[in-house]
N, C-alpha and C. Protein backbone atom coordinates (compact mmCIF):
# COMPACT_ATOMS: atom_id res chain seq x y z
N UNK A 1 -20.12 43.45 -1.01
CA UNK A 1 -20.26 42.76 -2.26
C UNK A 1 -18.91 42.18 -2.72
N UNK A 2 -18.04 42.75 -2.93
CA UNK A 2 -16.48 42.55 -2.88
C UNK A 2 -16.20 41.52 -2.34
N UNK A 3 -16.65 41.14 -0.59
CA UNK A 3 -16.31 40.14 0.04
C UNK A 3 -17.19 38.50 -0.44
N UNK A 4 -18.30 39.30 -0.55
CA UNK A 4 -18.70 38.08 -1.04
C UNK A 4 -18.43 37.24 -2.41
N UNK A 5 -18.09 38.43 -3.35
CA UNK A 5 -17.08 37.80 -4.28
C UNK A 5 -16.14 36.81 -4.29
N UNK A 6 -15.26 37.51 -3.07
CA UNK A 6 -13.69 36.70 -2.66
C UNK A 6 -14.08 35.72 -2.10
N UNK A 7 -15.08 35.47 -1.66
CA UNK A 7 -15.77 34.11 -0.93
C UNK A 7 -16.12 33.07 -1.60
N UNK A 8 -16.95 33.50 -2.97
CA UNK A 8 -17.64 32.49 -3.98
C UNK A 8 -16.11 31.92 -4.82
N UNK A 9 -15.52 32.90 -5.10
CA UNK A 9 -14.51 32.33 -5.65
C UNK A 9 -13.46 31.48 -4.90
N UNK A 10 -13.33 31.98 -3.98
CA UNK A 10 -12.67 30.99 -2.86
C UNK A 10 -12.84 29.76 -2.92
N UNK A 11 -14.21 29.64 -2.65
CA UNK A 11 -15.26 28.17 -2.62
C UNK A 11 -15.42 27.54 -4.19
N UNK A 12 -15.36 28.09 -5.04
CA UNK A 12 -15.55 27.91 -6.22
C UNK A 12 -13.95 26.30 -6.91
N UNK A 13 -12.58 27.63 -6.15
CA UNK A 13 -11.75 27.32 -6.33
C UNK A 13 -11.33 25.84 -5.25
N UNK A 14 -12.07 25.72 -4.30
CA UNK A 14 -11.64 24.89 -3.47
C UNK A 14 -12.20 23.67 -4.09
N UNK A 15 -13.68 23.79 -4.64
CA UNK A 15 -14.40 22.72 -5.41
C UNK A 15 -13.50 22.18 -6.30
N UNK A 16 -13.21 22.98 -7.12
CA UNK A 16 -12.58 22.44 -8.94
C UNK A 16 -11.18 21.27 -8.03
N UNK A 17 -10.78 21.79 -7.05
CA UNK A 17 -9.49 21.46 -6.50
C UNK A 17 -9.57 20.20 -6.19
N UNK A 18 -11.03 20.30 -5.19
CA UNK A 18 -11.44 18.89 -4.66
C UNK A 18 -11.96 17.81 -5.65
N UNK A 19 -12.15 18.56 -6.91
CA UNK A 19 -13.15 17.32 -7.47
C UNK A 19 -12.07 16.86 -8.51
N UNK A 20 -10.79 17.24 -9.08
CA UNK A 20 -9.84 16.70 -9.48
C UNK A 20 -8.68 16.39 -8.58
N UNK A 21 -8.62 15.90 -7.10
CA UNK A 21 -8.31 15.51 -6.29
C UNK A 21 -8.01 14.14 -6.09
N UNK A 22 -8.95 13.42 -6.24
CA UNK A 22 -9.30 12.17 -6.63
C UNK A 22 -9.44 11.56 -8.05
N UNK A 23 -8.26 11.64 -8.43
CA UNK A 23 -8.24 11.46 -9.68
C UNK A 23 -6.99 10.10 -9.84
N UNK A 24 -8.12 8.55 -10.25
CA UNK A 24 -7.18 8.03 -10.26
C UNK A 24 -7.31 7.36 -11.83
N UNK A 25 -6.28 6.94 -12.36
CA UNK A 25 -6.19 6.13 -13.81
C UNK A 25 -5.07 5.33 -13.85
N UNK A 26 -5.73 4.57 -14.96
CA UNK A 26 -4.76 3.15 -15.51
C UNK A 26 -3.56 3.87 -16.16
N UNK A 27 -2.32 3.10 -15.80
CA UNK A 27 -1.20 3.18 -16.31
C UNK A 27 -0.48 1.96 -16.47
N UNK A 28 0.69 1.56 -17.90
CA UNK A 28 1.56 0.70 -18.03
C UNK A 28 2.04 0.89 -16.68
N UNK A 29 2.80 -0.53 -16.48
CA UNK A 29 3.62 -0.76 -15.21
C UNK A 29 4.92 -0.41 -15.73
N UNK A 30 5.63 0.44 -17.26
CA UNK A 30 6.58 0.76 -17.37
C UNK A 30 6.37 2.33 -16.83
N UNK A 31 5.11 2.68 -16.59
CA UNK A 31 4.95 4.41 -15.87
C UNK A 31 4.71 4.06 -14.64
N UNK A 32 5.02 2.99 -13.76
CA UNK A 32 5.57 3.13 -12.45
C UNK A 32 6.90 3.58 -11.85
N UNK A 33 7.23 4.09 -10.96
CA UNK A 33 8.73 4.50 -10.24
C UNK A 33 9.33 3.53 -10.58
N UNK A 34 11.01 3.41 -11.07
CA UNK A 34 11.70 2.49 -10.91
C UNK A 34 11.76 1.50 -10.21
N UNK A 35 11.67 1.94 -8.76
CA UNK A 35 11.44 1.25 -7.66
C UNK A 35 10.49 0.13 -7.27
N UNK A 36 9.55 0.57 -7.86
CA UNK A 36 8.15 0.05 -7.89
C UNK A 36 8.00 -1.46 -8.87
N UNK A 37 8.95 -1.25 -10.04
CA UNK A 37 8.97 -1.89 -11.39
C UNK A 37 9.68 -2.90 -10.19
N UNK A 38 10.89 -2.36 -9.89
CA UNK A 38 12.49 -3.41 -9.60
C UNK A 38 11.41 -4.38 -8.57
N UNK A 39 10.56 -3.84 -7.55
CA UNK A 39 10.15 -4.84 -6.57
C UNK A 39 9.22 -6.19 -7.18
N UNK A 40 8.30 -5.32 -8.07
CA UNK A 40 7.26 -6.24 -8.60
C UNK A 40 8.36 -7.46 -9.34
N UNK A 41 9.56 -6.98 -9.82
CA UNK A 41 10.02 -7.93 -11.00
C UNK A 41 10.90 -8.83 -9.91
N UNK A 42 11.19 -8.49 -8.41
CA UNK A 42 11.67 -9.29 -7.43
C UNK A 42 10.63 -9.97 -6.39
N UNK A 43 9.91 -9.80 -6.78
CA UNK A 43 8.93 -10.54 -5.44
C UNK A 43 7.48 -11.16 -6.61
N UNK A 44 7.51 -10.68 -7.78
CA UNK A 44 6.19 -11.07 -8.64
C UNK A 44 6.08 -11.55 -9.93
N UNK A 45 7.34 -11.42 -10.09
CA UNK A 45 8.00 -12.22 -11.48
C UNK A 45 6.91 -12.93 -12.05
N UNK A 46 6.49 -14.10 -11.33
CA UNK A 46 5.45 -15.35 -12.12
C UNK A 46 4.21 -14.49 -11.90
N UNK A 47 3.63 -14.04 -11.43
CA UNK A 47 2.95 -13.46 -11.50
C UNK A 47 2.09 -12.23 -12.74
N UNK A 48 1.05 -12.17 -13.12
CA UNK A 48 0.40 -10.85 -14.22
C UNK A 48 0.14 -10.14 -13.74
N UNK A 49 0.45 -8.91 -13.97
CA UNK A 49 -0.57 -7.33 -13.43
C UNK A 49 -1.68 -7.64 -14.74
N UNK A 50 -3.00 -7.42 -13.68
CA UNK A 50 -4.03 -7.17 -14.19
C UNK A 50 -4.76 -5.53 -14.49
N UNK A 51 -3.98 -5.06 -13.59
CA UNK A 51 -4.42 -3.19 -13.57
C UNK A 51 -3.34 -2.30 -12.70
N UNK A 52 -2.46 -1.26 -13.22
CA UNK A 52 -1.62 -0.61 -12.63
C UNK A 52 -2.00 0.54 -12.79
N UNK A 53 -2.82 1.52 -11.76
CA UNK A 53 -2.97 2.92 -11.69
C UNK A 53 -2.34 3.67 -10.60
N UNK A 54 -2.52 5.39 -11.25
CA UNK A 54 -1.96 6.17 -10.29
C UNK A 54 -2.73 6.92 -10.25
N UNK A 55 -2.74 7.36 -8.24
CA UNK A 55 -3.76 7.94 -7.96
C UNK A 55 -2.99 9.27 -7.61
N UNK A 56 -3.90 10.00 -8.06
CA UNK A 56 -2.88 11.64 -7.55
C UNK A 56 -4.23 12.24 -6.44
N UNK A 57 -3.58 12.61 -5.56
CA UNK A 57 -4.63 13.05 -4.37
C UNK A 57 -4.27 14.99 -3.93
N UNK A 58 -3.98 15.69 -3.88
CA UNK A 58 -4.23 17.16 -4.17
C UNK A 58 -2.57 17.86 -4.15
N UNK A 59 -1.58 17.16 -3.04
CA UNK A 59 -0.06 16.84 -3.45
C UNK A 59 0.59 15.97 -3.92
N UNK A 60 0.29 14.81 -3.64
CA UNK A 60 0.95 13.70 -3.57
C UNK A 60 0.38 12.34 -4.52
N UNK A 61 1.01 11.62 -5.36
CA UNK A 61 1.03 10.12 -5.87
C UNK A 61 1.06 9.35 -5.04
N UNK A 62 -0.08 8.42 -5.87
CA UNK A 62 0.54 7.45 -5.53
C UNK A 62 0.55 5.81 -6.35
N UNK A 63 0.70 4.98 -6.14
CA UNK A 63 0.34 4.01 -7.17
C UNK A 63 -0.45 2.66 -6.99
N UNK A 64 -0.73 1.77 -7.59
CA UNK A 64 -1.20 0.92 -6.65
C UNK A 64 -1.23 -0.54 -8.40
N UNK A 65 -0.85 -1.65 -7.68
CA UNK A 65 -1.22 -3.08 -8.81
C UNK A 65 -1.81 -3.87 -8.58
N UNK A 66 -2.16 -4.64 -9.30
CA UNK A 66 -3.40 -5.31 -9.20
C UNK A 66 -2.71 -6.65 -9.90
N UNK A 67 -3.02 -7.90 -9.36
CA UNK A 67 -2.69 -9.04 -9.91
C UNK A 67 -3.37 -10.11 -10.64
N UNK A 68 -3.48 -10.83 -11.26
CA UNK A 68 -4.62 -11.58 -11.75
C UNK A 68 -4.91 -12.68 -10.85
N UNK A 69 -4.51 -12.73 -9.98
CA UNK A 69 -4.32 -14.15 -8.25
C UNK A 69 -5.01 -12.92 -7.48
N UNK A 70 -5.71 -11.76 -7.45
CA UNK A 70 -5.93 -11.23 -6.66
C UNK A 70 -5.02 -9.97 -5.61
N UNK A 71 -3.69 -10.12 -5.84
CA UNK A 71 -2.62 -9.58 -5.32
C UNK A 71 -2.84 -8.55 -5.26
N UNK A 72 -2.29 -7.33 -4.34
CA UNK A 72 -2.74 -6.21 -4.60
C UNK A 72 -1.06 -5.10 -3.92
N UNK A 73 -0.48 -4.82 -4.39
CA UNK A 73 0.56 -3.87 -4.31
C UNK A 73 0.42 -2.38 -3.80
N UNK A 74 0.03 -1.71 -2.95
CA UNK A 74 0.53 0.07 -2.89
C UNK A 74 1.92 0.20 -2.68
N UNK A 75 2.02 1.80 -3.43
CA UNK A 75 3.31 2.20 -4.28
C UNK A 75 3.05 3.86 -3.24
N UNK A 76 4.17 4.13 -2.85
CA UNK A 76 3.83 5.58 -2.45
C UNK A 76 4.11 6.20 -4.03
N UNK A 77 4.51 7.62 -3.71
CA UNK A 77 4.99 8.36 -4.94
C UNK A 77 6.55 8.32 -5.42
N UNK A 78 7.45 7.52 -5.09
CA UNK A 78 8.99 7.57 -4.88
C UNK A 78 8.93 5.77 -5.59
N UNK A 79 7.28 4.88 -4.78
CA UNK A 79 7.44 3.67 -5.78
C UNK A 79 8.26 2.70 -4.54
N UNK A 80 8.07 3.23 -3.22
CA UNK A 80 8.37 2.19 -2.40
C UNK A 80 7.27 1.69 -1.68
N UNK A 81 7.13 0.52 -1.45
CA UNK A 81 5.89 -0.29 -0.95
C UNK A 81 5.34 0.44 0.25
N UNK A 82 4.02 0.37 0.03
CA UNK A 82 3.19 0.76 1.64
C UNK A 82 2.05 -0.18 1.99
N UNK A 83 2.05 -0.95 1.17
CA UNK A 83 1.26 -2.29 1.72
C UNK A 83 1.09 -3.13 0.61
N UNK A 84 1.00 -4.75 1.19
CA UNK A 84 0.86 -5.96 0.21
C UNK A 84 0.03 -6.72 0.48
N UNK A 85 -0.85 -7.17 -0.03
CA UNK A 85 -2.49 -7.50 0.51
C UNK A 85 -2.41 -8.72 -0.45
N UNK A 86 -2.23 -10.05 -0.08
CA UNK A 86 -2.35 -11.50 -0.97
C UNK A 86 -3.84 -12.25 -0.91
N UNK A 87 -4.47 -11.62 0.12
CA UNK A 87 -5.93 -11.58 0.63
C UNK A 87 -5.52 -13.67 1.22
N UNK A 88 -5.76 -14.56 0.31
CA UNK A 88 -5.41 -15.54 0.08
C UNK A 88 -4.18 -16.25 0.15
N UNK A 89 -3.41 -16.06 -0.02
CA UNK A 89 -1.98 -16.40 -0.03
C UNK A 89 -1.56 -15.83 0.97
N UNK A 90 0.02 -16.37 0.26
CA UNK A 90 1.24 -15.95 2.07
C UNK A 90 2.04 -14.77 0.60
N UNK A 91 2.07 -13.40 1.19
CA UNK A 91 3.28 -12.50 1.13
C UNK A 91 4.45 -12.91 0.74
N UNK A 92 4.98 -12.88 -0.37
CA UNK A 92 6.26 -13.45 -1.05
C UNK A 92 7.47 -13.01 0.30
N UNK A 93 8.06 -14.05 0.66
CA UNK A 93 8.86 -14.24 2.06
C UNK A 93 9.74 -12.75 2.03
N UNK A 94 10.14 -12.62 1.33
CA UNK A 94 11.53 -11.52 0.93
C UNK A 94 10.53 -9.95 1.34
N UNK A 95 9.46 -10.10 1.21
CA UNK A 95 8.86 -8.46 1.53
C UNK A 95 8.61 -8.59 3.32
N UNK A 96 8.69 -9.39 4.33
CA UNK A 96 8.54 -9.17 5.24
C UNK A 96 9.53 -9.15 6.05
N UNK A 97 10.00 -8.59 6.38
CA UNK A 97 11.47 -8.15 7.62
C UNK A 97 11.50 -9.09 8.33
N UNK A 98 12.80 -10.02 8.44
CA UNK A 98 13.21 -11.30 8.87
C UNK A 98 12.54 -11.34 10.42
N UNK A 99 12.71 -10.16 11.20
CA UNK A 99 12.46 -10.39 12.95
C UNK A 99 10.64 -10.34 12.80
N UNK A 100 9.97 -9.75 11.79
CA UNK A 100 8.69 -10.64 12.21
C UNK A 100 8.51 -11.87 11.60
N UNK A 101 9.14 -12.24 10.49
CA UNK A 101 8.82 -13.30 9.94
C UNK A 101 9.66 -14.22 11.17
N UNK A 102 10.58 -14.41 11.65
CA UNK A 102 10.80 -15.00 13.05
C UNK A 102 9.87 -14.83 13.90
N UNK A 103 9.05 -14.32 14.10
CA UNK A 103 8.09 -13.98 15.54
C UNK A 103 7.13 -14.62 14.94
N UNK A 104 6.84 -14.83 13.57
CA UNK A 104 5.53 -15.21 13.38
C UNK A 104 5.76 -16.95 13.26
N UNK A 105 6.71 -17.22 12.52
CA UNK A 105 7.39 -18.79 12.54
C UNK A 105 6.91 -19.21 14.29
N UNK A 106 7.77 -18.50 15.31
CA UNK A 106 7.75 -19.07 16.53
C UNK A 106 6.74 -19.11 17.13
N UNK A 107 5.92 -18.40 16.89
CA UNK A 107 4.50 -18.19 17.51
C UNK A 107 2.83 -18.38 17.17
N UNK A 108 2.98 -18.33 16.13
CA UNK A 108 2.08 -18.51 15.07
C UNK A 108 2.63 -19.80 14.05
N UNK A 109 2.50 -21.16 14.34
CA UNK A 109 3.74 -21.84 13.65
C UNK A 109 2.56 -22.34 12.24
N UNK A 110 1.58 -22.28 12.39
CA UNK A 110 0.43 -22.78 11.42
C UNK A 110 -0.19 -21.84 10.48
N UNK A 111 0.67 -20.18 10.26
CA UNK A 111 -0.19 -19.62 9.63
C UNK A 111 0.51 -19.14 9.13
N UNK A 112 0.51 -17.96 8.00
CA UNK A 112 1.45 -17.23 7.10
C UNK A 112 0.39 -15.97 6.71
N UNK A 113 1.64 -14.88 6.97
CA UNK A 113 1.37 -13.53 6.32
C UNK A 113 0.79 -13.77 5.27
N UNK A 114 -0.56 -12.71 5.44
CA UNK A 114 -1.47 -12.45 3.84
C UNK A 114 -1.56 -11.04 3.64
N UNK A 115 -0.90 -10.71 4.63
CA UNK A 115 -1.20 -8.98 3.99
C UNK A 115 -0.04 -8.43 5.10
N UNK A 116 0.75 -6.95 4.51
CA UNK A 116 1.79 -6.46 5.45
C UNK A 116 1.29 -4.60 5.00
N UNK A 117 1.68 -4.07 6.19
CA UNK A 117 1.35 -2.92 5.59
C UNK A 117 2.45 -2.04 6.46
N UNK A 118 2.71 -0.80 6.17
CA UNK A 118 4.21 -0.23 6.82
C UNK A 118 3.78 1.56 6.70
N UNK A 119 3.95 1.97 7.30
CA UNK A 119 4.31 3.95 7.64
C UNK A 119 5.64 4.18 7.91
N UNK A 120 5.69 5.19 8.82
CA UNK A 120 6.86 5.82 9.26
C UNK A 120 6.79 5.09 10.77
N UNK A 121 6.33 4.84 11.68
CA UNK A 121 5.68 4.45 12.66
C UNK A 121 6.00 2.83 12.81
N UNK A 122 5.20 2.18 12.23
CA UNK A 122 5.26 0.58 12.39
C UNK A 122 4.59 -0.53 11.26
N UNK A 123 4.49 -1.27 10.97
CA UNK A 123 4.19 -2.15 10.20
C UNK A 123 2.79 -3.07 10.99
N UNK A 124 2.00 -3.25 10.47
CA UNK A 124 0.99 -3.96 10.64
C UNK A 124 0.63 -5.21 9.48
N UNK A 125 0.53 -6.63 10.04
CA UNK A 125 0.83 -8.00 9.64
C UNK A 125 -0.42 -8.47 9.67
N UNK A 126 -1.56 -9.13 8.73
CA UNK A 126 -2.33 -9.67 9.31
C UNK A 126 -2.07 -11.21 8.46
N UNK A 127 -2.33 -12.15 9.33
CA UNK A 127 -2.01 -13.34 9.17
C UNK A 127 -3.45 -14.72 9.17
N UNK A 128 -3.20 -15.46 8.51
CA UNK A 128 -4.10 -16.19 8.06
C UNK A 128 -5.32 -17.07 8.58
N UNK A 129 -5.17 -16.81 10.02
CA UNK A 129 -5.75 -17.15 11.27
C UNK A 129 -6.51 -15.77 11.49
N UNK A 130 -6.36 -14.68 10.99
CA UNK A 130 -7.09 -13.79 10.62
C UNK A 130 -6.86 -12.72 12.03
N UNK A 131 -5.34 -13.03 12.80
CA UNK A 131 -5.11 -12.23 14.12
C UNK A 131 -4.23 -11.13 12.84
N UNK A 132 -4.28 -9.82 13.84
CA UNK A 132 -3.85 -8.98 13.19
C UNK A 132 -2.41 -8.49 14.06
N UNK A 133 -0.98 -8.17 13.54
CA UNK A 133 -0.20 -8.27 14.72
C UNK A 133 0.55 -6.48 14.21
N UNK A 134 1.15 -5.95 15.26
CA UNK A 134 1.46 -4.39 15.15
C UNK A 134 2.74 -4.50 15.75
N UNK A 135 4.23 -4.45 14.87
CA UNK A 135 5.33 -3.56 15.14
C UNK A 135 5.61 -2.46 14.83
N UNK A 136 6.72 -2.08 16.09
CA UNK A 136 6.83 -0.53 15.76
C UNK A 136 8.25 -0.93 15.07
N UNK A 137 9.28 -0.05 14.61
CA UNK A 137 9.94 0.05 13.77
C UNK A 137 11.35 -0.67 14.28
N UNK A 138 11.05 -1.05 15.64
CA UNK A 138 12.45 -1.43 15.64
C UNK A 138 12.20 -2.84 16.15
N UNK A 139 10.64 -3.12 15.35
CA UNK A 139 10.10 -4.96 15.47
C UNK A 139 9.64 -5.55 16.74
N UNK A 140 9.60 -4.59 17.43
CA UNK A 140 8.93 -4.95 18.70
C UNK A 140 7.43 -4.61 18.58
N UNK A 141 6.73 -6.24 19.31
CA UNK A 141 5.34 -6.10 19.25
C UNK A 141 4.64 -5.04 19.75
N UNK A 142 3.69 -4.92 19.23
CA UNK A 142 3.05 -3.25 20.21
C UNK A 142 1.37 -3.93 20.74
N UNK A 143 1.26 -4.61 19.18
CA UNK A 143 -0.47 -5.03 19.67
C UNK A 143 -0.98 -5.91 19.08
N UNK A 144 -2.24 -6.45 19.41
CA UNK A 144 -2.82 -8.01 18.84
C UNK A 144 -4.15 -7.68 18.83
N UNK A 145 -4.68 -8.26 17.51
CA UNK A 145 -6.02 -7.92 17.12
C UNK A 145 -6.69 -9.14 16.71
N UNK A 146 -7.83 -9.50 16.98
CA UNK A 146 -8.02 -10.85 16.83
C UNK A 146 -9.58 -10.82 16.06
């Protein structure tokens, strides 16, 4: 009986955990990371946030903006970019690391970054021709998705 106690409560406790886990809400873009603020006000200036929330997931933040052009910003928890999604548009030039934006100029000469996304690992580019392109961190191609 005892055990099954320590069990229900176990499970009990894992629920409450999981179901405020996913907990995301609207916030001013002055309750973003510094970091987060400094980029938007360097790469988005002309631009409106239409919705700035933070999502807290069971350790970790994170953030994410929303533009009135559709734009879409993720923020880790520190408020440094982990992906930029223009869906439509080209990626404000200054957020993409000069050696792909060279690879994509030379090779791709008709299309422009609409979305960039980055880990620890490599950065993934998808571009307006709708090929999807994969560097690893030291900008060398890895893969092509079409």
């Amino acid at each position: 009986m005892k055990r099954l106690k320590t069990i229900l409560t176990g499970l009990l406790l894992f629920a409450t955990a999981a179901a405020n886990a996913d907990n995301d809400r609207p916030i001013q873009t002055s309750q973003l990371p510094k970091a987060a603020q400094q980029f938007i006000e360097r790469h988005f200036a002309d631009r409106k946030v239409a919705l700035a929330k933070m999502e807290t997931d069971f350790v970790k933040k994170s953030y994410e903006v929303i533009f009135n052009d559709g734009c879409q910003v993720e923020f880790d928890g520190k408020g440094e970019w982990k992906e930029v999604d223009c869906k439509f548009t080209e990626v404000p030039a200054g957020i993409v690391p000069a050696p792909i934006a060279e690879y994509v100029v030379n090779n791709y000469p008709n299309t422009e970054v609409v979305k960039i996304e980055k880990d620890s690992r490599e950065y993934e580019v998808k571009l307006s021709n709708r090929m999807e392109l994969t560097f690893d961190r030291r900008f060398n191609l890895t893969d092509i998705d079409y």
